[in-house]
N, C-alpha and C. Protein backbone atom coordinates (compact mmCIF):
# COMPACT_ATOMS: atom_id res chain seq x y z
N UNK A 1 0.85 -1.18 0.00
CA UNK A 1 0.00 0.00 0.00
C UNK A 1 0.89 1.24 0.00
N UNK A 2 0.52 1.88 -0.99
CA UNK A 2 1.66 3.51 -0.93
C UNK A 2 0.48 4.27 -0.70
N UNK A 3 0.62 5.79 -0.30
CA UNK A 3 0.19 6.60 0.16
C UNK A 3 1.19 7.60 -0.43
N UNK A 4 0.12 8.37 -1.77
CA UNK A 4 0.79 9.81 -2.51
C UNK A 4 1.28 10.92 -1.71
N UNK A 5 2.08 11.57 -1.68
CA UNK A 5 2.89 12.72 -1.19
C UNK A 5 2.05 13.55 -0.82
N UNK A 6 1.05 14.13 -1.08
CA UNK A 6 -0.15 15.04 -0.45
C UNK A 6 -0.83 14.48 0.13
N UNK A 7 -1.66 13.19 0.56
CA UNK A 7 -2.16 12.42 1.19
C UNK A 7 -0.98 12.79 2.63
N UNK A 8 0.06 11.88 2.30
CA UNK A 8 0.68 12.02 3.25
C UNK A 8 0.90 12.96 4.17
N UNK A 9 1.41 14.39 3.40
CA UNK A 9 1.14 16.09 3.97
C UNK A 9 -0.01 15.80 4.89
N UNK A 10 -1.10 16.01 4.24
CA UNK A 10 -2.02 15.81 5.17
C UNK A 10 -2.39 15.19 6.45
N UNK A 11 -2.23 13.99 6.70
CA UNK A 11 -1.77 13.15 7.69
C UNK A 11 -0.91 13.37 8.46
N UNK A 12 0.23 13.86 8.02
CA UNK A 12 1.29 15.04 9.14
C UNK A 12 0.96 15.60 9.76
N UNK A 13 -0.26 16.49 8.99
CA UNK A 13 -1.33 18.05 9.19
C UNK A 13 -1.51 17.70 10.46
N UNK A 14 -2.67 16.84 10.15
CA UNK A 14 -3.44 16.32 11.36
C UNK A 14 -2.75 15.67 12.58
N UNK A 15 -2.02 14.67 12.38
CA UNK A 15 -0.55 14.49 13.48
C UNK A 15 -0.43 16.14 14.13
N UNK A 16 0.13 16.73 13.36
CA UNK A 16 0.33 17.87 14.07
C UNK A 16 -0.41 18.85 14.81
N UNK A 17 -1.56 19.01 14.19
CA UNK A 17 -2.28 19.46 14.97
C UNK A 17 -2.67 18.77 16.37
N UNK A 18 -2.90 17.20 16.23
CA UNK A 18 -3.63 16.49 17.79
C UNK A 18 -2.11 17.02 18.55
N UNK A 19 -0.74 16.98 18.09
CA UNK A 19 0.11 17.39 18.94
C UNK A 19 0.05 18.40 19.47
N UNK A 20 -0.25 19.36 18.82
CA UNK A 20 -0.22 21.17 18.83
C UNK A 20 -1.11 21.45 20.47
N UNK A 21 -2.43 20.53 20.08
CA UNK A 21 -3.36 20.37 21.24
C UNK A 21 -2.79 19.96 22.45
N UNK A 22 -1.88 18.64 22.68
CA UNK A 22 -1.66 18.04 23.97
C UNK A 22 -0.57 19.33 24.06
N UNK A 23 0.32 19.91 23.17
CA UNK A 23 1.77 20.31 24.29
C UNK A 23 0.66 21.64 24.35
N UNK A 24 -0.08 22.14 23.98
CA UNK A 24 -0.80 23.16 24.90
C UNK A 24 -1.14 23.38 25.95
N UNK A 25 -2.17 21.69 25.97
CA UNK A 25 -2.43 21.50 27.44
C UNK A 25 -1.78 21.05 28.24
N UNK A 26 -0.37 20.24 27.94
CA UNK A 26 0.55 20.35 28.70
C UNK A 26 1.01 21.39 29.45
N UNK A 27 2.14 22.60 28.40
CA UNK A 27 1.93 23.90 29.22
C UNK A 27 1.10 24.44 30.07
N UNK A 28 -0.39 24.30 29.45
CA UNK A 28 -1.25 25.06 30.75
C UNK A 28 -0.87 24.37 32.09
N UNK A 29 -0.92 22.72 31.99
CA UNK A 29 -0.65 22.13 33.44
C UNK A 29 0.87 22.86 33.90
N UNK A 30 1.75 22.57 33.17
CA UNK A 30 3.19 23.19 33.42
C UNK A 30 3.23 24.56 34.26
N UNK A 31 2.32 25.46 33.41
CA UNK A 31 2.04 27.05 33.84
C UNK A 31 1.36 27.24 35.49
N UNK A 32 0.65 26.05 35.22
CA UNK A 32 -0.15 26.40 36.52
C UNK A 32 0.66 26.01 37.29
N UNK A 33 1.04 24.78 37.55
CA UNK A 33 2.06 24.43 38.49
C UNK A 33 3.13 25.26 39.03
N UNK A 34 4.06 26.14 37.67
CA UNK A 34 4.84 26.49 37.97
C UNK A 34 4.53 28.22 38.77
N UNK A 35 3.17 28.76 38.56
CA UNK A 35 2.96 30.11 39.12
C UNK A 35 2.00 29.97 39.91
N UNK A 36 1.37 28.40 40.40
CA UNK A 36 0.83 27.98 41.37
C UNK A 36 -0.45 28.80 41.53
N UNK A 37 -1.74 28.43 40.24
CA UNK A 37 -2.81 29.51 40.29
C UNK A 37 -3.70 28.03 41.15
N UNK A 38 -4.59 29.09 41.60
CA UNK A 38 -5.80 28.58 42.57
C UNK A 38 -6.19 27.46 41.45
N UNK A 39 -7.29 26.73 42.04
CA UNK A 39 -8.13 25.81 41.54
C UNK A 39 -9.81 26.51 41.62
N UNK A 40 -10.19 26.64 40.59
CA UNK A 40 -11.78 27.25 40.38
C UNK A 40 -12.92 26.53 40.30
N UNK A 41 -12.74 25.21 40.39
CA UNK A 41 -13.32 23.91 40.38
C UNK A 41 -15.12 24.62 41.22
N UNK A 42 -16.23 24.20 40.09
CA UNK A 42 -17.36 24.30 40.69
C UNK A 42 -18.39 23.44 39.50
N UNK A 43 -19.62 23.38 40.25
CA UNK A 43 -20.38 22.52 39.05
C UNK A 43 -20.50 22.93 38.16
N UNK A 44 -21.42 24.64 37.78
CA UNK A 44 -21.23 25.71 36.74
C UNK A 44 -20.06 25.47 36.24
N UNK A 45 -18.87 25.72 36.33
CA UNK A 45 -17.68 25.63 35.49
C UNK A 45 -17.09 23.87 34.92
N UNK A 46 -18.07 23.22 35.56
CA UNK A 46 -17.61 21.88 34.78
C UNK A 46 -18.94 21.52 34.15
N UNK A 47 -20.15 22.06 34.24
CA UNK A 47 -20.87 21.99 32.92
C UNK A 47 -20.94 22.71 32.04
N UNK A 48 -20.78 24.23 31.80
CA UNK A 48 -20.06 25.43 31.11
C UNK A 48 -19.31 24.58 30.26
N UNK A 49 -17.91 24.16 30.60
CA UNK A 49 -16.52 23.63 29.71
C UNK A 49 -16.99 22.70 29.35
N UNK A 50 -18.29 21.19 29.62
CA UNK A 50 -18.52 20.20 28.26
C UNK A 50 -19.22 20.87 27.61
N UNK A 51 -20.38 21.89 27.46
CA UNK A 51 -20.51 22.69 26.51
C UNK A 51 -19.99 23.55 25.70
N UNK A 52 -18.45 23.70 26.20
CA UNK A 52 -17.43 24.69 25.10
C UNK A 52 -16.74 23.71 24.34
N UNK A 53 -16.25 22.41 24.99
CA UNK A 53 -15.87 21.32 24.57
C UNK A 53 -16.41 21.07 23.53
N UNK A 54 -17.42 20.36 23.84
CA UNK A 54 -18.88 19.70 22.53
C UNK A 54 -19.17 20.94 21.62
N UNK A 55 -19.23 22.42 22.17
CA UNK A 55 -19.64 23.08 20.66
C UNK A 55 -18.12 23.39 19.85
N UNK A 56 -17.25 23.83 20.32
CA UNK A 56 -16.01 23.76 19.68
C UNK A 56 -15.58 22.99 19.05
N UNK A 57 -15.61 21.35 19.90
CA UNK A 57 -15.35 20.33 18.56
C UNK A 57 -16.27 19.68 18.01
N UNK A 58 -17.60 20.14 17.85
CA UNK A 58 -18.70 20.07 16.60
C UNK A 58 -17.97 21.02 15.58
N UNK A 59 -17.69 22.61 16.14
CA UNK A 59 -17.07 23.15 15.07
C UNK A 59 -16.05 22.75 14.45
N UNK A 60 -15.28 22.02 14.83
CA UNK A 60 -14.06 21.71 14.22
C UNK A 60 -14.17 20.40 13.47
N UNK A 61 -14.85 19.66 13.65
CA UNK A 61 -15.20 18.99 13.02
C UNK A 61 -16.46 19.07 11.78
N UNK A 62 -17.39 19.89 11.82
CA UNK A 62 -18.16 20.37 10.84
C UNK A 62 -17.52 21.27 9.49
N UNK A 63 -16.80 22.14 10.14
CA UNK A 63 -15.76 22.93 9.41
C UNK A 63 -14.72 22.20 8.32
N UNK A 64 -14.29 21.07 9.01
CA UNK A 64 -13.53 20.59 8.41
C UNK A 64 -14.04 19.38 7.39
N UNK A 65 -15.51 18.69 7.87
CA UNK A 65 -16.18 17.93 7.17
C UNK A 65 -16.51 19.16 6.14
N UNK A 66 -16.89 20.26 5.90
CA UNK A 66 -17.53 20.76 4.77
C UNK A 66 -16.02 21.32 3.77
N UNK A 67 -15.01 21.45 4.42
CA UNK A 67 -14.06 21.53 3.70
C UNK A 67 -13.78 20.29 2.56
N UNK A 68 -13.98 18.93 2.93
CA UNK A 68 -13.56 18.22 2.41
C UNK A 68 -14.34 17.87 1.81
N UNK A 69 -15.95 17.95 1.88
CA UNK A 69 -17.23 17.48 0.80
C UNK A 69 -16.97 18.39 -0.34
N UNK A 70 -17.72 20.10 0.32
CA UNK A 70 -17.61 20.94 -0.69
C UNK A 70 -16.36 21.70 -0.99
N UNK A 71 -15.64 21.94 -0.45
CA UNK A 71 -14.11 22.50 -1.03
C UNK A 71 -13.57 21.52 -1.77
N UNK A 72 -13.51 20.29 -1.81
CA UNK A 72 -12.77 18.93 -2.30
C UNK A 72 -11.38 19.36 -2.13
N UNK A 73 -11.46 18.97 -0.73
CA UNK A 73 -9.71 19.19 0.25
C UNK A 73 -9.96 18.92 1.19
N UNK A 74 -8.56 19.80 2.07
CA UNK A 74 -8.56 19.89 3.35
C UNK A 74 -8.40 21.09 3.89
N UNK A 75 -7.66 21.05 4.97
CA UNK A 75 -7.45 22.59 6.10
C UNK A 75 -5.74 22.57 5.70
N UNK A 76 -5.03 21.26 4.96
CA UNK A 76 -3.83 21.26 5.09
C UNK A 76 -3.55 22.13 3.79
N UNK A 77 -2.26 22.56 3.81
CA UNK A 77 -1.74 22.98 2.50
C UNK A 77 -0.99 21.88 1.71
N UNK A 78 -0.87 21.18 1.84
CA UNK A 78 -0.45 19.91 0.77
C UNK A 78 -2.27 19.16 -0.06
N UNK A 79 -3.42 19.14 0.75
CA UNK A 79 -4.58 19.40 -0.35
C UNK A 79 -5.01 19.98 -0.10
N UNK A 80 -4.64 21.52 -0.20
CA UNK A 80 -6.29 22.78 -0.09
C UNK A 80 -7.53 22.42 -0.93
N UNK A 81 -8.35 23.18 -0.47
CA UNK A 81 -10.00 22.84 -1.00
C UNK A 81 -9.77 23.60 -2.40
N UNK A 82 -10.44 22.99 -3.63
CA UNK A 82 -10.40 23.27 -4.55
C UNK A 82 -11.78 24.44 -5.11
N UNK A 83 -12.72 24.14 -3.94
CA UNK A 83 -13.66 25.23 -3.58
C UNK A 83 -14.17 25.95 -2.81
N UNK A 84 -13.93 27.47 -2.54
CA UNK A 84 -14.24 28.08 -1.71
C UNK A 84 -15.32 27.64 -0.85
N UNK A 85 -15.69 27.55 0.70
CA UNK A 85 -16.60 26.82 1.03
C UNK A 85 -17.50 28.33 2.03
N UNK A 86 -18.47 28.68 1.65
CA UNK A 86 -18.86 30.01 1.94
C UNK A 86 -20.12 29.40 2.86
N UNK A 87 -20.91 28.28 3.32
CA UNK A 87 -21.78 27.68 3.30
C UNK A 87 -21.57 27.03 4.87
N UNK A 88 -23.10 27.41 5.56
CA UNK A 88 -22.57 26.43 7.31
C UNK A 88 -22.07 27.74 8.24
N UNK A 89 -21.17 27.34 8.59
CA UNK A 89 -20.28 27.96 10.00
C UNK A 89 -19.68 29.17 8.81
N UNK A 90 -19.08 28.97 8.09
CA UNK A 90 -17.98 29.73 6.85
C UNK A 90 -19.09 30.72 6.44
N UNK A 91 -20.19 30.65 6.89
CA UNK A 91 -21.12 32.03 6.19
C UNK A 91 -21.37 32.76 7.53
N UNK A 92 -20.57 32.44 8.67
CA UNK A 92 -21.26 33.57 9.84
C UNK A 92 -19.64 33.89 10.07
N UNK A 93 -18.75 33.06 9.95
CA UNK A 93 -17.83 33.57 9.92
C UNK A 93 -16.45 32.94 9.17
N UNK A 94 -15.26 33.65 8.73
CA UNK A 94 -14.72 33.20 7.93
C UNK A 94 -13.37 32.16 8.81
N UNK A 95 -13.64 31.75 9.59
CA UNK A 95 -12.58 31.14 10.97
C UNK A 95 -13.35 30.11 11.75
N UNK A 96 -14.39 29.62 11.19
CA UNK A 96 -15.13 28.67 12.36
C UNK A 96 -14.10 27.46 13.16
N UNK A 97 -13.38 26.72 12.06
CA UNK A 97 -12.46 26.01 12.57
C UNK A 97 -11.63 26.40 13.94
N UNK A 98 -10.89 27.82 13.87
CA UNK A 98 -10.36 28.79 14.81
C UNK A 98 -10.95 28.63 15.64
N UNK A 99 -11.91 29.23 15.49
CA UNK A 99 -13.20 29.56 16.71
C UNK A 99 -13.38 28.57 17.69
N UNK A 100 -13.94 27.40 16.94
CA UNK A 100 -13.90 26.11 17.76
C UNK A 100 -12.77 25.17 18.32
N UNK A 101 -11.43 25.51 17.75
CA UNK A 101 -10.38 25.52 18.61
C UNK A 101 -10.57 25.97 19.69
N UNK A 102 -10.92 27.63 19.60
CA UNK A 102 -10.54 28.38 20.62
C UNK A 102 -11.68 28.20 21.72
N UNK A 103 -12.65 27.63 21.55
CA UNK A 103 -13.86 27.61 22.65
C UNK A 103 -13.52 25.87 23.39
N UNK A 104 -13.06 25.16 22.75
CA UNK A 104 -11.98 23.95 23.01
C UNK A 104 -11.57 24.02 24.35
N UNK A 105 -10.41 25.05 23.11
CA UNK A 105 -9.31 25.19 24.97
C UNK A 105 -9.99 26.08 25.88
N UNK A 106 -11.03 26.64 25.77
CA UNK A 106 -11.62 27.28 26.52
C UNK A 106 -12.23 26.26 27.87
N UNK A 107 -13.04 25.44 27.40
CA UNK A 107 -13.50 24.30 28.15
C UNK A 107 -12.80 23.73 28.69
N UNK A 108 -11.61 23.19 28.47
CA UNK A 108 -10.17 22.49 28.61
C UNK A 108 -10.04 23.15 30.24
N UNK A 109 -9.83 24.30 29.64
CA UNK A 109 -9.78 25.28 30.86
C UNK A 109 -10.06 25.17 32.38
N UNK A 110 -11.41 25.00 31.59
CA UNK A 110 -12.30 25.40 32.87
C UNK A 110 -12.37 24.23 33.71
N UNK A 111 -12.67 22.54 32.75
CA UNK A 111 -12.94 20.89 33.08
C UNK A 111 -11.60 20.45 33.94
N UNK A 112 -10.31 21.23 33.21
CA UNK A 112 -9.21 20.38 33.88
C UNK A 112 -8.41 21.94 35.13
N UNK A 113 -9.29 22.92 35.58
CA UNK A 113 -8.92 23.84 36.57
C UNK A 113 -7.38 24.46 36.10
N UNK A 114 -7.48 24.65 34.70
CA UNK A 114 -6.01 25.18 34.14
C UNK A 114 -6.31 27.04 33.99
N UNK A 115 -6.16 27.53 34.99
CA UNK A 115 -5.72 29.32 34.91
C UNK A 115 -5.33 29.52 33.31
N UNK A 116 -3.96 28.94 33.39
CA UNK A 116 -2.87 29.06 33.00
C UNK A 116 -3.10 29.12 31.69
N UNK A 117 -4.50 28.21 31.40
CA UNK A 117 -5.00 27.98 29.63
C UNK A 117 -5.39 29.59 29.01
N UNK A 118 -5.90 30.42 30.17
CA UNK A 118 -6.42 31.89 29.63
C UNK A 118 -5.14 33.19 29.45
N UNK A 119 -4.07 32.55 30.27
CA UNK A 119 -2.62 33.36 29.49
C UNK A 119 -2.13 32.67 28.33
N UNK A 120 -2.59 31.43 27.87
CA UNK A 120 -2.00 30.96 26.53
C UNK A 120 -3.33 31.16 25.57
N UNK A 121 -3.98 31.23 25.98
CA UNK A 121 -5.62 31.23 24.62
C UNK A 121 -4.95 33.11 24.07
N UNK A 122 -4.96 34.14 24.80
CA UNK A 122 -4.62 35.43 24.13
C UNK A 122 -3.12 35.10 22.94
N UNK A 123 -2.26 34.73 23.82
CA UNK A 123 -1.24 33.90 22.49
C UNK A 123 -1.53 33.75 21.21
N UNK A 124 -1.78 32.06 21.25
CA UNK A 124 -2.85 31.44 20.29
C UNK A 124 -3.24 31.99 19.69
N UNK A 125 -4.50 33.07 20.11
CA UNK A 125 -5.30 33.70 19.09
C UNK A 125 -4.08 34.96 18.75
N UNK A 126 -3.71 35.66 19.28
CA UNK A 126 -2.72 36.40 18.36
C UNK A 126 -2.18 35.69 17.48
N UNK A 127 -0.94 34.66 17.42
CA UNK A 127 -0.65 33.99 16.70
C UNK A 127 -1.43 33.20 15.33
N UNK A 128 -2.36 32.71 15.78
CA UNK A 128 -3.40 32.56 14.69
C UNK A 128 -3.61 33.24 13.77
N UNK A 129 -4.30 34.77 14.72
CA UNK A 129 -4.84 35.81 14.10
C UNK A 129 -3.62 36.23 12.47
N UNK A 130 -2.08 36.32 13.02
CA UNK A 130 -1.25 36.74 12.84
C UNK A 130 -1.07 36.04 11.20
N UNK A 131 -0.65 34.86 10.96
CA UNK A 131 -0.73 33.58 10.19
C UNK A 131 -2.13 34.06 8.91
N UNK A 132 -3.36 33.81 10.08
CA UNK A 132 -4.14 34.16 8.26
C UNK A 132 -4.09 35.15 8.54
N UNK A 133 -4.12 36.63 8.71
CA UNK A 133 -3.88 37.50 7.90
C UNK A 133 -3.00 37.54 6.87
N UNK A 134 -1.16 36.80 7.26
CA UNK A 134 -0.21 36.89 6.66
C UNK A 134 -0.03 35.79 5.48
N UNK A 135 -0.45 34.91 5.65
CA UNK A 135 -0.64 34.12 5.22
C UNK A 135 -1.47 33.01 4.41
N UNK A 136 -2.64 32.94 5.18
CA UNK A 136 -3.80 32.15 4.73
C UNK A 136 -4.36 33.00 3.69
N UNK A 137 -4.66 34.24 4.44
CA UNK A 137 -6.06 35.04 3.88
C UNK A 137 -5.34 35.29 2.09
N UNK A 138 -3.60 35.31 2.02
CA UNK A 138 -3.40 35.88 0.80
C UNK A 138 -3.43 34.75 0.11
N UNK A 139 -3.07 33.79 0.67
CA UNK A 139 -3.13 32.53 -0.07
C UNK A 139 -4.53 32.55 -0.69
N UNK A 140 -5.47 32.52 -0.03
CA UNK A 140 -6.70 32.19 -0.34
C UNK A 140 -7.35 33.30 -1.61
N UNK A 141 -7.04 34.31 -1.40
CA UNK A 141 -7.12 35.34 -2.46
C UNK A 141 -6.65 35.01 -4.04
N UNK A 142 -5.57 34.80 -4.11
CA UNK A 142 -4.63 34.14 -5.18
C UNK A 142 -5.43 33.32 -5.54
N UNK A 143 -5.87 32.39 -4.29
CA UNK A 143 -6.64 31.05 -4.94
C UNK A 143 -8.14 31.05 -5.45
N UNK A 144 -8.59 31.92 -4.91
CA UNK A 144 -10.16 32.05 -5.40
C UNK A 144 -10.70 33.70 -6.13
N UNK A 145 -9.71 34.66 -6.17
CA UNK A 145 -9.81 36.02 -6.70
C UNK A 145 -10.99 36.31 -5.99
N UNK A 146 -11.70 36.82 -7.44
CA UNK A 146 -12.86 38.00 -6.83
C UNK A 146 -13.88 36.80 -6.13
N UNK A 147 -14.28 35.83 -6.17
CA UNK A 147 -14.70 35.21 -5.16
C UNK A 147 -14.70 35.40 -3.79
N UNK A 148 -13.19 35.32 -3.61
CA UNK A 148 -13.03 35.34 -2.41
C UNK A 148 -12.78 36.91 -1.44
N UNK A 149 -12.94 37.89 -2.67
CA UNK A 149 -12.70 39.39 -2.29
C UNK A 149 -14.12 39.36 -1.87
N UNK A 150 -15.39 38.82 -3.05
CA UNK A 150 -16.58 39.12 -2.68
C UNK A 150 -17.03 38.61 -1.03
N UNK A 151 -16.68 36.92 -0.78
CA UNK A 151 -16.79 36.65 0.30
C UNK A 151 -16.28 37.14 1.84
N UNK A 152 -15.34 38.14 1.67
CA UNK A 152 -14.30 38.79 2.79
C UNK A 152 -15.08 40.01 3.14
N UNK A 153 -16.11 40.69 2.16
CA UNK A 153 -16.55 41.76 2.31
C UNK A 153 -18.28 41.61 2.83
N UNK A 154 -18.58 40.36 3.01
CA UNK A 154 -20.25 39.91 3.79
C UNK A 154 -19.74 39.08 5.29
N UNK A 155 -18.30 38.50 5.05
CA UNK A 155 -18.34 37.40 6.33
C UNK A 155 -17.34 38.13 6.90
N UNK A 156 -17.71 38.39 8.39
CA UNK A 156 -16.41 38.87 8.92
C UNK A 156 -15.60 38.20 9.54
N UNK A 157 -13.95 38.37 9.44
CA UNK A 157 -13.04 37.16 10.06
C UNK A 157 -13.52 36.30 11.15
N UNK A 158 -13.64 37.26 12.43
CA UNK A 158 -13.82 36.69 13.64
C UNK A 158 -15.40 36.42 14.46
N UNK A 159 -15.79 37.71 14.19
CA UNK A 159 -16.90 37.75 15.10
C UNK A 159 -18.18 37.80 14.37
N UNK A 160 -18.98 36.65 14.63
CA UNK A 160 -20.26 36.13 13.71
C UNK A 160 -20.61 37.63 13.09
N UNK A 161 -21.43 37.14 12.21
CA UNK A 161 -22.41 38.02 11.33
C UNK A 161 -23.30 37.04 10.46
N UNK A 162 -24.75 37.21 11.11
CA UNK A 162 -25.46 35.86 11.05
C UNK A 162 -26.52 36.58 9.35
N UNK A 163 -26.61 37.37 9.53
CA UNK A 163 -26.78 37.67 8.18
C UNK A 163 -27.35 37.31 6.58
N UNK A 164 -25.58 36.65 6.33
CA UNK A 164 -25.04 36.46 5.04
C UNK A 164 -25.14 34.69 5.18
N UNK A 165 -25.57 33.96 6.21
CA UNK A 165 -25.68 32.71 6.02
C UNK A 165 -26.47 31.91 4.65
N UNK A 166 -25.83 31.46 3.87
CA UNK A 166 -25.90 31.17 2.85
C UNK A 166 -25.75 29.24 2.93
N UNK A 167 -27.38 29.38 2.04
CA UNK A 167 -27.60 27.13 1.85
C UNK A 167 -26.48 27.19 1.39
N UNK A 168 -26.15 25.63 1.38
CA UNK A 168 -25.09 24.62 0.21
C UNK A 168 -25.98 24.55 -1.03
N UNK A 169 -25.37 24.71 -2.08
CA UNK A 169 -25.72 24.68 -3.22
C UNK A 169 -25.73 23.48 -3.03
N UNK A 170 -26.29 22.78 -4.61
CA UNK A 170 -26.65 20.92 -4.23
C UNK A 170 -25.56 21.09 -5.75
């Protein structure tokens, strides 16, 4: 059985990312330990975080299922989506994937009493933020032109705009 060179990319992708996740939450344990923050432990905050949990990785997983139906790709750059996917989560905002990362470790947070996760989530999202602007968003331009100029100017990066939610074409 061989497995083509972009297949493979991909599979890295994802490797990398489930890694990206544990040494995060590693650090947070690390952080806390090492600046010794309280424990916030209450029922509210451990039913709160399976609900940031469960909606974050619905998003991340929805996001990435519609990448690969209707984009015909992935999130990786060894197979980007071959179609802009404007449709779902991607019509309220142009980062759902992000998003639901970020409401993730949010839960993470709160379920495993990590402080330490809310001095690394501002990070993260800078860093993120940082990347597609520099990166993604031009990539994606190049790749889809006025498409994707049209789509940048109804969906806003970060913060919903329920709006412009737009069906899947069939």
């Amino acid at each position: 059985m061989s497995i083509n060179k972009k297949r493979l990319g991909t599979i890295l992708h994802y490797i990398g990312v489930t890694f990206e996740y544990i040494i995060i939450i590693l650090i947070a344990y690390w952080l806390n330990y090492l600046l010794e923050l309280p424990h916030f432990s209450n029922l509210f905050f451990k039913i709160f975080s399976f609900f940031l949990i469960a909606f974050g990785g619905f998003l991340i997983v929805w996001s990435t299922w519609l990448q690969f139906k209707i984009g015909k790709g992935t999130s990786s750059f060894s197979e980007p989506t071959k179609k802009l996917v404007t449709c779902g989560p991607y019509g309220i905002v142009r980062n759902p994937m992000m998003e639901g990362q970020y409401l993730f470790f949010a839960g993470i947070g709160f379920i495993l009493n990590l402080l330490a996760m809310y001095l690394i989530l501002p990070i993260l999202i800078l860093s993120m933020h940082i990347f597609i602007v520099f990166v993604e968003e031009p990539n994606l331009k190049k790749r889809f032109g006025q498409e994707w100029i049209e789509y940048t100017k109804n969906v806003p990066r970060w913060l919903p705009k329920f709006r412009y939610v737009k069906k899947r074409k069939k």
